[in-house]
C-alpha atoms as a PDB file:
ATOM      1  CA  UNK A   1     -28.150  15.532 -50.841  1.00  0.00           C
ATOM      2  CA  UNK A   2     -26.989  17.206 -48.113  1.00  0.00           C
ATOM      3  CA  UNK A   3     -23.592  18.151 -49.208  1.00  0.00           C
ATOM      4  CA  UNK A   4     -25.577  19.751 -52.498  1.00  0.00           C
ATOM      5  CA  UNK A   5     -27.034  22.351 -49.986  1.00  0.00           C
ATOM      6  CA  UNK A   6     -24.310  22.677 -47.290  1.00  0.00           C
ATOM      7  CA  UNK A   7     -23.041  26.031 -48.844  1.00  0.00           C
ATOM      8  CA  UNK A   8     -26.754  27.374 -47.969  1.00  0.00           C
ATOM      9  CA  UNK A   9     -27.918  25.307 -45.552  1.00  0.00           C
ATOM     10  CA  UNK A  10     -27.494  27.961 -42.526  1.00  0.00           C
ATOM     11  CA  UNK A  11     -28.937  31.461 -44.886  1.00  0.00           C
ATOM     12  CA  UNK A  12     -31.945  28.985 -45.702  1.00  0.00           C
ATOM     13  CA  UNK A  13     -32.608  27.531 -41.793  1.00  0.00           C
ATOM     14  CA  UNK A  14     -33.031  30.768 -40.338  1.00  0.00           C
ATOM     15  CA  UNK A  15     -34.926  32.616 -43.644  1.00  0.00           C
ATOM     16  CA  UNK A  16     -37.468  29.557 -43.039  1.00  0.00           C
ATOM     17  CA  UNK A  17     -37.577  29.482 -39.290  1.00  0.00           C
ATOM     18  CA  UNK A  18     -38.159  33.048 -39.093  1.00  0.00           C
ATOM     19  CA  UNK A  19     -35.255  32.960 -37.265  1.00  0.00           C
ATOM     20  CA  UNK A  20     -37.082  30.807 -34.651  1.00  0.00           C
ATOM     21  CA  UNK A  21     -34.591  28.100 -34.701  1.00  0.00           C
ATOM     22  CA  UNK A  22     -31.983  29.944 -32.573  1.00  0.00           C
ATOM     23  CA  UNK A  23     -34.283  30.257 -29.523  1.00  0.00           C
ATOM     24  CA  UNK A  24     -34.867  26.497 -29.531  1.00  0.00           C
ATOM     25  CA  UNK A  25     -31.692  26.194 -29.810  1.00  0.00           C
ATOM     26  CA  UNK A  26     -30.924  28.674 -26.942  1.00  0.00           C
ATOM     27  CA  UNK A  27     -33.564  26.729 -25.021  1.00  0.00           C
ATOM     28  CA  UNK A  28     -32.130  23.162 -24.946  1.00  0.00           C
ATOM     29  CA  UNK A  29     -28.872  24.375 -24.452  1.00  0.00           C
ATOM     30  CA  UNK A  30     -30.102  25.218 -21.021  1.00  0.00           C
ATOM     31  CA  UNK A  31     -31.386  21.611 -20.459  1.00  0.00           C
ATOM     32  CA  UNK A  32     -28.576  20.318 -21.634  1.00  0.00           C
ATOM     33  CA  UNK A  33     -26.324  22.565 -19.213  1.00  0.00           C
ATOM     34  CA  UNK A  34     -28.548  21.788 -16.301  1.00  0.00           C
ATOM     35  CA  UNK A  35     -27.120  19.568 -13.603  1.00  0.00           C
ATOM     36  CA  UNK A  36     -26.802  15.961 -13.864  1.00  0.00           C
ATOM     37  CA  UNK A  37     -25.556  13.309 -11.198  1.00  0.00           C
ATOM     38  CA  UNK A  38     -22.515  12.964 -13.393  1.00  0.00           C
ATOM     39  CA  UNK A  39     -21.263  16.263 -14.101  1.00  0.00           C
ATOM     40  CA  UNK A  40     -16.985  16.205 -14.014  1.00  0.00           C
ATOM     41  CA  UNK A  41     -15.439  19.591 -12.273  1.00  0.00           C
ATOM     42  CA  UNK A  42     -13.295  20.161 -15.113  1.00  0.00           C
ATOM     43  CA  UNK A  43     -16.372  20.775 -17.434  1.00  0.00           C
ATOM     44  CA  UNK A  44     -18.763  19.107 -19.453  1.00  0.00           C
ATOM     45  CA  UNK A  45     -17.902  16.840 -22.714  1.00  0.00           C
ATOM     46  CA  UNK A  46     -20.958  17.184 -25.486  1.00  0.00           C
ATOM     47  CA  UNK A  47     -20.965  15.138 -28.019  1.00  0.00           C
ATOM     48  CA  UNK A  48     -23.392  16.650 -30.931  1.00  0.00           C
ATOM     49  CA  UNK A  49     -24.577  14.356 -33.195  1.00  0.00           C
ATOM     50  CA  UNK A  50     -25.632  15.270 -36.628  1.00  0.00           C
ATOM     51  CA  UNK A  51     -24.189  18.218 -36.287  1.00  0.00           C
ATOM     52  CA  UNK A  52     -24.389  19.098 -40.055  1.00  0.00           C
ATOM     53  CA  UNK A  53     -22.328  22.820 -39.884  1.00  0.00           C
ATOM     54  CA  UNK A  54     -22.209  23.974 -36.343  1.00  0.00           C
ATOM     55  CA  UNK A  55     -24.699  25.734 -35.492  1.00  0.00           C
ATOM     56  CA  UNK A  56     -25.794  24.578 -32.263  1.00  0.00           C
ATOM     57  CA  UNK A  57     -22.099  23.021 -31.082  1.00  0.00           C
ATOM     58  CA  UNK A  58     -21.091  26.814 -31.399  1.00  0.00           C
ATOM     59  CA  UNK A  59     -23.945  27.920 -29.247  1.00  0.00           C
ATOM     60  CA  UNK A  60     -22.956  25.541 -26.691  1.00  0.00           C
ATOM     61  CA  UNK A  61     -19.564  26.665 -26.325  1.00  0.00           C
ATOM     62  CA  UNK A  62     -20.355  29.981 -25.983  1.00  0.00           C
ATOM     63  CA  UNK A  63     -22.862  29.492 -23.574  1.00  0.00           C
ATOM     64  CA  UNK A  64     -20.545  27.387 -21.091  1.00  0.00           C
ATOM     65  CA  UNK A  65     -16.792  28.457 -21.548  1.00  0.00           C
ATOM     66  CA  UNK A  66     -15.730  25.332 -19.554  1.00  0.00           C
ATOM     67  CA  UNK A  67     -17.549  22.707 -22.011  1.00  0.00           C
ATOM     68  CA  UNK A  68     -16.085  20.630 -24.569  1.00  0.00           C
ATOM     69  CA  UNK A  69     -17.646  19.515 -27.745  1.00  0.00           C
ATOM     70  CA  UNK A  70     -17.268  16.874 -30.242  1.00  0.00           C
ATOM     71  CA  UNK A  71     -19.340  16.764 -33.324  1.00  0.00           C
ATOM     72  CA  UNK A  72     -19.989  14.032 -35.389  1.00  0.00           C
ATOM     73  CA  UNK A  73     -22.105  14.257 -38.917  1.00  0.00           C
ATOM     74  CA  UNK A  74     -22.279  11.884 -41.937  1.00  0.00           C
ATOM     75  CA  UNK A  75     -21.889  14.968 -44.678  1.00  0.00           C
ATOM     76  CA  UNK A  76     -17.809  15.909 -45.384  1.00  0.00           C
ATOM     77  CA  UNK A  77     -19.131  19.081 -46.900  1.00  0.00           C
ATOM     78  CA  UNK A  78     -21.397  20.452 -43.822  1.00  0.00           C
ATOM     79  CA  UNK A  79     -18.795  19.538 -41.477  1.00  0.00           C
ATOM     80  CA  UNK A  80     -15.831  21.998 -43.984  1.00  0.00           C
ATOM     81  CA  UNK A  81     -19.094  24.658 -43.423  1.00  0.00           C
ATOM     82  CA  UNK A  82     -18.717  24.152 -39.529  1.00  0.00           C
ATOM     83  CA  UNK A  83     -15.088  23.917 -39.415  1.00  0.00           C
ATOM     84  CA  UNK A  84     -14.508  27.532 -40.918  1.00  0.00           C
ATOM     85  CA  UNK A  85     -17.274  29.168 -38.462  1.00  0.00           C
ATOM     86  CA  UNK A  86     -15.167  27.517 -35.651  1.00  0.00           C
ATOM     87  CA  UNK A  87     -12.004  28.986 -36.654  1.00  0.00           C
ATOM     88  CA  UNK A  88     -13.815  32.466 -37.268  1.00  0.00           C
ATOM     89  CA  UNK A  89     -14.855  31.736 -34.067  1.00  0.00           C
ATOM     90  CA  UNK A  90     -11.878  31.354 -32.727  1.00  0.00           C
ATOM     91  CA  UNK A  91     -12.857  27.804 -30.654  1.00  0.00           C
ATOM     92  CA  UNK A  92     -10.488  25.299 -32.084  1.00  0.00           C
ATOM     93  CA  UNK A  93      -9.569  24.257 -28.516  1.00  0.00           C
ATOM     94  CA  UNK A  94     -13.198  23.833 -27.471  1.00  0.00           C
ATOM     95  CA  UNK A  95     -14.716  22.282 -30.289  1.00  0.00           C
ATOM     96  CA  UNK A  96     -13.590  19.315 -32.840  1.00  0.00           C
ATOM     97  CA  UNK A  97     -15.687  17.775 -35.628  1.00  0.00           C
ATOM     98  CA  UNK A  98     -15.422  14.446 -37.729  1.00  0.00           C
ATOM     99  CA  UNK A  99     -16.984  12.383 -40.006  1.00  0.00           C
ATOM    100  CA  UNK A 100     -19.140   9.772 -38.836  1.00  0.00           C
ATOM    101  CA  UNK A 101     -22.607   7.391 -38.615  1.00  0.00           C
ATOM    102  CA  UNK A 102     -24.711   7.891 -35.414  1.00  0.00           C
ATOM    103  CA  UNK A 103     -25.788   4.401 -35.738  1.00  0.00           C
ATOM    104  CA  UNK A 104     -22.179   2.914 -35.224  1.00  0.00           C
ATOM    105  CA  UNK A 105     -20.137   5.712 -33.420  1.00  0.00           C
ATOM    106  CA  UNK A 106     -16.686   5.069 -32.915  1.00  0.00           C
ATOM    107  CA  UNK A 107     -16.164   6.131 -29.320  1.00  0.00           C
ATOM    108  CA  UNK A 108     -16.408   3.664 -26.111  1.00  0.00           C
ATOM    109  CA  UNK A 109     -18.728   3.447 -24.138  1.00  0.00           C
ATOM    110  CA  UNK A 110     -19.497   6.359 -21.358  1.00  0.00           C
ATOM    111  CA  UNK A 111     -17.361   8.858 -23.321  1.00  0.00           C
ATOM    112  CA  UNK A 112     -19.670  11.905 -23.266  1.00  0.00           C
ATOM    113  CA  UNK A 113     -21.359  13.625 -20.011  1.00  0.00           C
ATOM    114  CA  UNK A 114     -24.073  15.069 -22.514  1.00  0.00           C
ATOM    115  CA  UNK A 115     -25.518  13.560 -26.360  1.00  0.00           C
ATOM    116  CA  UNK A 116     -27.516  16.126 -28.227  1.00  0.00           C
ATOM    117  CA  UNK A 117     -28.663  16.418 -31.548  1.00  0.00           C
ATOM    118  CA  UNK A 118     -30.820  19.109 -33.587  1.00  0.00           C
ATOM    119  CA  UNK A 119     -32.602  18.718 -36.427  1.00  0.00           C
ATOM    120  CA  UNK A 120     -31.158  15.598 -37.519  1.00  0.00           C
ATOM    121  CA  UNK A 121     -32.488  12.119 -36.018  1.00  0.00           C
ATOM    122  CA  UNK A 122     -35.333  11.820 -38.355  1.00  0.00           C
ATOM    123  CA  UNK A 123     -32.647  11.568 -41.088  1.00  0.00           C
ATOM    124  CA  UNK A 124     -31.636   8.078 -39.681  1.00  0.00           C
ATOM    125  CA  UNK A 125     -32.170   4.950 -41.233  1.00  0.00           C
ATOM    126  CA  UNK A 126     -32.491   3.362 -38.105  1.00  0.00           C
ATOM    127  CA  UNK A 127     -33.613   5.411 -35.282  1.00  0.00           C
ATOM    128  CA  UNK A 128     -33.793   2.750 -32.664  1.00  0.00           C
ATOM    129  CA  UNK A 129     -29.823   1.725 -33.160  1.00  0.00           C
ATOM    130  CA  UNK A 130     -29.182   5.970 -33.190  1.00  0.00           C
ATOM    131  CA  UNK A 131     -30.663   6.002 -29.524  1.00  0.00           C
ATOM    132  CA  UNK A 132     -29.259   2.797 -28.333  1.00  0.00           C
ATOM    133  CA  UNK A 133     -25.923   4.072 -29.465  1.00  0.00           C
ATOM    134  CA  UNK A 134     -26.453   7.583 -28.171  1.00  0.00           C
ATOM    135  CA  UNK A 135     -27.328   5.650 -24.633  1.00  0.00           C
ATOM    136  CA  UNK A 136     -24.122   3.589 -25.334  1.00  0.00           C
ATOM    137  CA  UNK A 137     -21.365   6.738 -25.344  1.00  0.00           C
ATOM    138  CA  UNK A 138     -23.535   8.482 -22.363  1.00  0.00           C
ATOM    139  CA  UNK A 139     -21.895   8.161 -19.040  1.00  0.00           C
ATOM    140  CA  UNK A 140     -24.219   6.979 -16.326  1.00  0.00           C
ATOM    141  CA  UNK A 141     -26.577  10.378 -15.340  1.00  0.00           C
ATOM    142  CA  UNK A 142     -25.609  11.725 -18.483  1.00  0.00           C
ATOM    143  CA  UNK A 143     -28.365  13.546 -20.303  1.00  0.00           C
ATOM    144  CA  UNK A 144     -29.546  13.311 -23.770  1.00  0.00           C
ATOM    145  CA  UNK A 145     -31.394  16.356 -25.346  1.00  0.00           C
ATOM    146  CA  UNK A 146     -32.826  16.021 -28.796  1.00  0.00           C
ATOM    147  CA  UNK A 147     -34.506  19.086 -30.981  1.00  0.00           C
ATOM    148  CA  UNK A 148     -36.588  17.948 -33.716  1.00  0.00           C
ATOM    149  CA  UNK A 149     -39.534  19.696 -35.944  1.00  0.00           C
ATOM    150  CA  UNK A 150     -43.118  17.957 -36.166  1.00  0.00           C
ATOM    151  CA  UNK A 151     -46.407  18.790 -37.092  1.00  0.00           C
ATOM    152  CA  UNK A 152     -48.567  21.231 -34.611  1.00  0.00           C
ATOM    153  CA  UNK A 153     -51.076  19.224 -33.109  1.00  0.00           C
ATOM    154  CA  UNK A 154     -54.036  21.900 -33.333  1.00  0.00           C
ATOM    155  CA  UNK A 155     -56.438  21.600 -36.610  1.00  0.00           C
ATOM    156  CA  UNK A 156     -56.050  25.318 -38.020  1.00  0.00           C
ATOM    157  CA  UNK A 157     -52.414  25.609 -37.290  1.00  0.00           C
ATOM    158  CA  UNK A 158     -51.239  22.152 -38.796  1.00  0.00           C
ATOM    159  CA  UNK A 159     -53.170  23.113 -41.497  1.00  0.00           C
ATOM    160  CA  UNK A 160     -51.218  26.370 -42.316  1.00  0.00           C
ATOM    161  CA  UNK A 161     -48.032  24.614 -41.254  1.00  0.00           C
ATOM    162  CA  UNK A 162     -48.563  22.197 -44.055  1.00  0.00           C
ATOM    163  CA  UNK A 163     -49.447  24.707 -47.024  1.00  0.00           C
ATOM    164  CA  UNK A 164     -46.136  26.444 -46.082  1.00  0.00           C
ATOM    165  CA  UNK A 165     -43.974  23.420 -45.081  1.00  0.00           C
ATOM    166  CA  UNK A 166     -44.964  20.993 -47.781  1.00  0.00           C
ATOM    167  CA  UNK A 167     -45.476  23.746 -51.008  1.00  0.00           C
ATOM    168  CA  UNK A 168     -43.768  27.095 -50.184  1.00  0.00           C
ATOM    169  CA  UNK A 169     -40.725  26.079 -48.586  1.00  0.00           C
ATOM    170  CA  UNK A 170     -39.663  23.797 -51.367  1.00  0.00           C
ATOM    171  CA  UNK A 171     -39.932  26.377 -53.454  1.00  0.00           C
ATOM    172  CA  UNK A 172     -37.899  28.928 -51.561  1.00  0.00           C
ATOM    173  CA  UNK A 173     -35.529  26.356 -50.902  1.00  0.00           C
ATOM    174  CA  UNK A 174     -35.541  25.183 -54.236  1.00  0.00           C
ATOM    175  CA  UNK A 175     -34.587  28.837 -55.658  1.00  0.00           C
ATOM    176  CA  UNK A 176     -31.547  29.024 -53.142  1.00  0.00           C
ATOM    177  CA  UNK A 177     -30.242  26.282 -53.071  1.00  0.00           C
ATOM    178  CA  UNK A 178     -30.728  24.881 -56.739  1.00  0.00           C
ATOM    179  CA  UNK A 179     -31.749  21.492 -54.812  1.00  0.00           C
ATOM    180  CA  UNK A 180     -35.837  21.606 -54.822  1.00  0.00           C
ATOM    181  CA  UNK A 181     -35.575  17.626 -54.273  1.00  0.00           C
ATOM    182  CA  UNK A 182     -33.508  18.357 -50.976  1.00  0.00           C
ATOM    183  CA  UNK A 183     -36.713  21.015 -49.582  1.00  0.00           C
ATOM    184  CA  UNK A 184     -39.133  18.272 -50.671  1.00  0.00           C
ATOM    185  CA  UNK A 185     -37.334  15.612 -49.144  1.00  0.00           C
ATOM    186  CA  UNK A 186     -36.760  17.853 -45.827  1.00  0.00           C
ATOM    187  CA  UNK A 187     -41.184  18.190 -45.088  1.00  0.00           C
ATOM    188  CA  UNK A 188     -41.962  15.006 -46.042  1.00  0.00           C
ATOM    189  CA  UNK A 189     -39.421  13.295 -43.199  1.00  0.00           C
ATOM    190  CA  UNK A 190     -40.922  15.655 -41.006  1.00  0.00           C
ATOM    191  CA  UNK A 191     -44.393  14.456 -41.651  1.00  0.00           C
ATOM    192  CA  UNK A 192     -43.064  10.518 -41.682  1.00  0.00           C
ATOM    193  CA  UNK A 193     -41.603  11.157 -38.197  1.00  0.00           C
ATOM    194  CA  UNK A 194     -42.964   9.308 -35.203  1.00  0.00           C
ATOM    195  CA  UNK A 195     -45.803  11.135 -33.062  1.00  0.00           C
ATOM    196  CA  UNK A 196     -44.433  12.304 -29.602  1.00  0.00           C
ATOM    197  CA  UNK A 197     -45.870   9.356 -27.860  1.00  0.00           C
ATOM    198  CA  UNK A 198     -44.429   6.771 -30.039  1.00  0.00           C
ATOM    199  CA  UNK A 199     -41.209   8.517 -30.090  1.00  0.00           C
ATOM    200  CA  UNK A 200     -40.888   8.818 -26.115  1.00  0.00           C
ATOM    201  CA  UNK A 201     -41.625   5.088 -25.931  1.00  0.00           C
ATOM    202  CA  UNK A 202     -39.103   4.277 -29.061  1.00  0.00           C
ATOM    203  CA  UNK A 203     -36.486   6.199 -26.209  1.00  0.00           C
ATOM    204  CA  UNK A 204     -37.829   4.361 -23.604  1.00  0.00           C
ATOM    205  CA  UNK A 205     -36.917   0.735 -24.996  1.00  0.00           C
ATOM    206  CA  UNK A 206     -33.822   2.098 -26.271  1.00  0.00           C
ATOM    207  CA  UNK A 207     -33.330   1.776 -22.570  1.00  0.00           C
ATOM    208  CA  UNK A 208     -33.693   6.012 -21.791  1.00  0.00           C
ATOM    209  CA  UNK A 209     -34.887   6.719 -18.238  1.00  0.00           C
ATOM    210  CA  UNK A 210     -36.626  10.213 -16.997  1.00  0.00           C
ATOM    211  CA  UNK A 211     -38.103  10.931 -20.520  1.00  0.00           C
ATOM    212  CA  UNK A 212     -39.867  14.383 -21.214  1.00  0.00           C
ATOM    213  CA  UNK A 213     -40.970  16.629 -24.039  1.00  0.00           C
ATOM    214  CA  UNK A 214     -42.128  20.174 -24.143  1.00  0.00           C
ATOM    215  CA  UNK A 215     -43.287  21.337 -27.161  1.00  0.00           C
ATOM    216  CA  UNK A 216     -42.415  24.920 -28.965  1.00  0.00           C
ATOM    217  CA  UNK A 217     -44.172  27.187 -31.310  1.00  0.00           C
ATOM    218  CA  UNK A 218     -47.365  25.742 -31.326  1.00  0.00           C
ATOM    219  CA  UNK A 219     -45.551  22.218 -31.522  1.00  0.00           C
ATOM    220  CA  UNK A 220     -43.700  23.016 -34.672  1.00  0.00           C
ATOM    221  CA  UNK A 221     -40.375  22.033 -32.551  1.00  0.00           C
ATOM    222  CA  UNK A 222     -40.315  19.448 -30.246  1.00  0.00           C
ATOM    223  CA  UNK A 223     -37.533  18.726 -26.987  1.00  0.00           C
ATOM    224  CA  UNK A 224     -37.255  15.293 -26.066  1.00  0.00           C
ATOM    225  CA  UNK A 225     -35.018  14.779 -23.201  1.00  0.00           C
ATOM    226  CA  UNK A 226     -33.463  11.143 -21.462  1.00  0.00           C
ATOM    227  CA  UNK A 227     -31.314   9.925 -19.015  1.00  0.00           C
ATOM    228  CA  UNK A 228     -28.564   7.153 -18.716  1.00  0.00           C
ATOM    229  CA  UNK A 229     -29.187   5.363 -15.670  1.00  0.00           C
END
């Protein structure tokens, strides 16, 4: 599904966000670039997870010009999207990309000073193994920062969130793309997501320590962040 809409994926995130999606973006990038107790000299080493075509691994790197980041995503096709914006970008040296599952990454354990992922953890299967693998790669103080879109919590404004989420946006996406079952799939996992409470404690037996979330836009995007102890 995702590789049907990978040539559009980025035209379609920011016509829908309003553009909106960049300044969360912009915003946990600054939590993730916050100090941690583990934080090397040389520069940090981010692995982002789900990292579909590059979006927010290329706003990392160009907000810290010492950091390093891998990124890992399931979808061949998103990740040839994200390779050609690197190169345009001209951060081969800063960035790499492969293919792989967030529930049974390939790297040992304490690789990665930071884990972050946007937009993407609802799309696991399992989202308990995702964290306890996230926690697994995380050095001890490393930080993990996830991004991911919910419901607004006030009456009024989930009720206008819905009419556009779950009936216009399929049908813009629809158009674009020429995948309408992709922009209904998209809402609904949104809406099957776990509430902020449940999620914190899903994080918290997953065996995260200093968990927070601050909500944006009314609670249309939510930050979750953890530690490693």
């Amino acid at each position: 599904m995702f590789g049907q809409i990978a040539s559009d994926y980025d035209k379609l995130n920011h016509i829908m966000s309003l553009d909106v999606d960049k300044n969360w973006r912009r915003r946990a990038i600054r939590r993730l670039l916050e100090p941690a107790s583990c934080d090397p000299a040389e520069g940090l080493h981010i692995l982002d997870l789900a990292c579909g075509t590059g979006d927010f691994a290329l706003a990392m790197a160009r907000a810290d010009g010492d950091c390093r980041v891998t990124g890992v995503d399931l979808t061949e096709e998103m990740l040839a999207v994200m390779d050609r914006k690197v190169k345009d970008a001209g951060l081969q040296g800063r960035i790499a990309m492969e293919t792989g599952d967030g529930e049974a990454l390939r790297f040992a354990d304490g690789t990665f000073d930071r884990v972050a992922i946007a937009f993407g953890i609802r799309n696991f299967e399992d989202k308990e193994q995702g964290l306890r693998e996230m926690l697994r790669v995380l050095k001890p103080g490393g930080r993990l920062v996830i991004l991911e879109l919910s419901e607004p919590e006030n009456g009024l404004m989930r009720a206008c969130y819905n009419l556009y989420f779950l009936h216009i946006l399929p049908w813009i996406g629809g158009a674009v793309s020429g995948s309408k079952s992709a922009y209904r799939y998209l809402p609904a996992s949104v809406v099957k997501f776990p509430k902020k409470q449940a999620f914190m404690q899903m994080m918290g037996d997953a065996g995260f320590t200093h968990i927070t979330h601050k909500a944006f836009t009314f609670g249309i995007c939510r930050m979750y962040t953890g530690e490693k102890a």
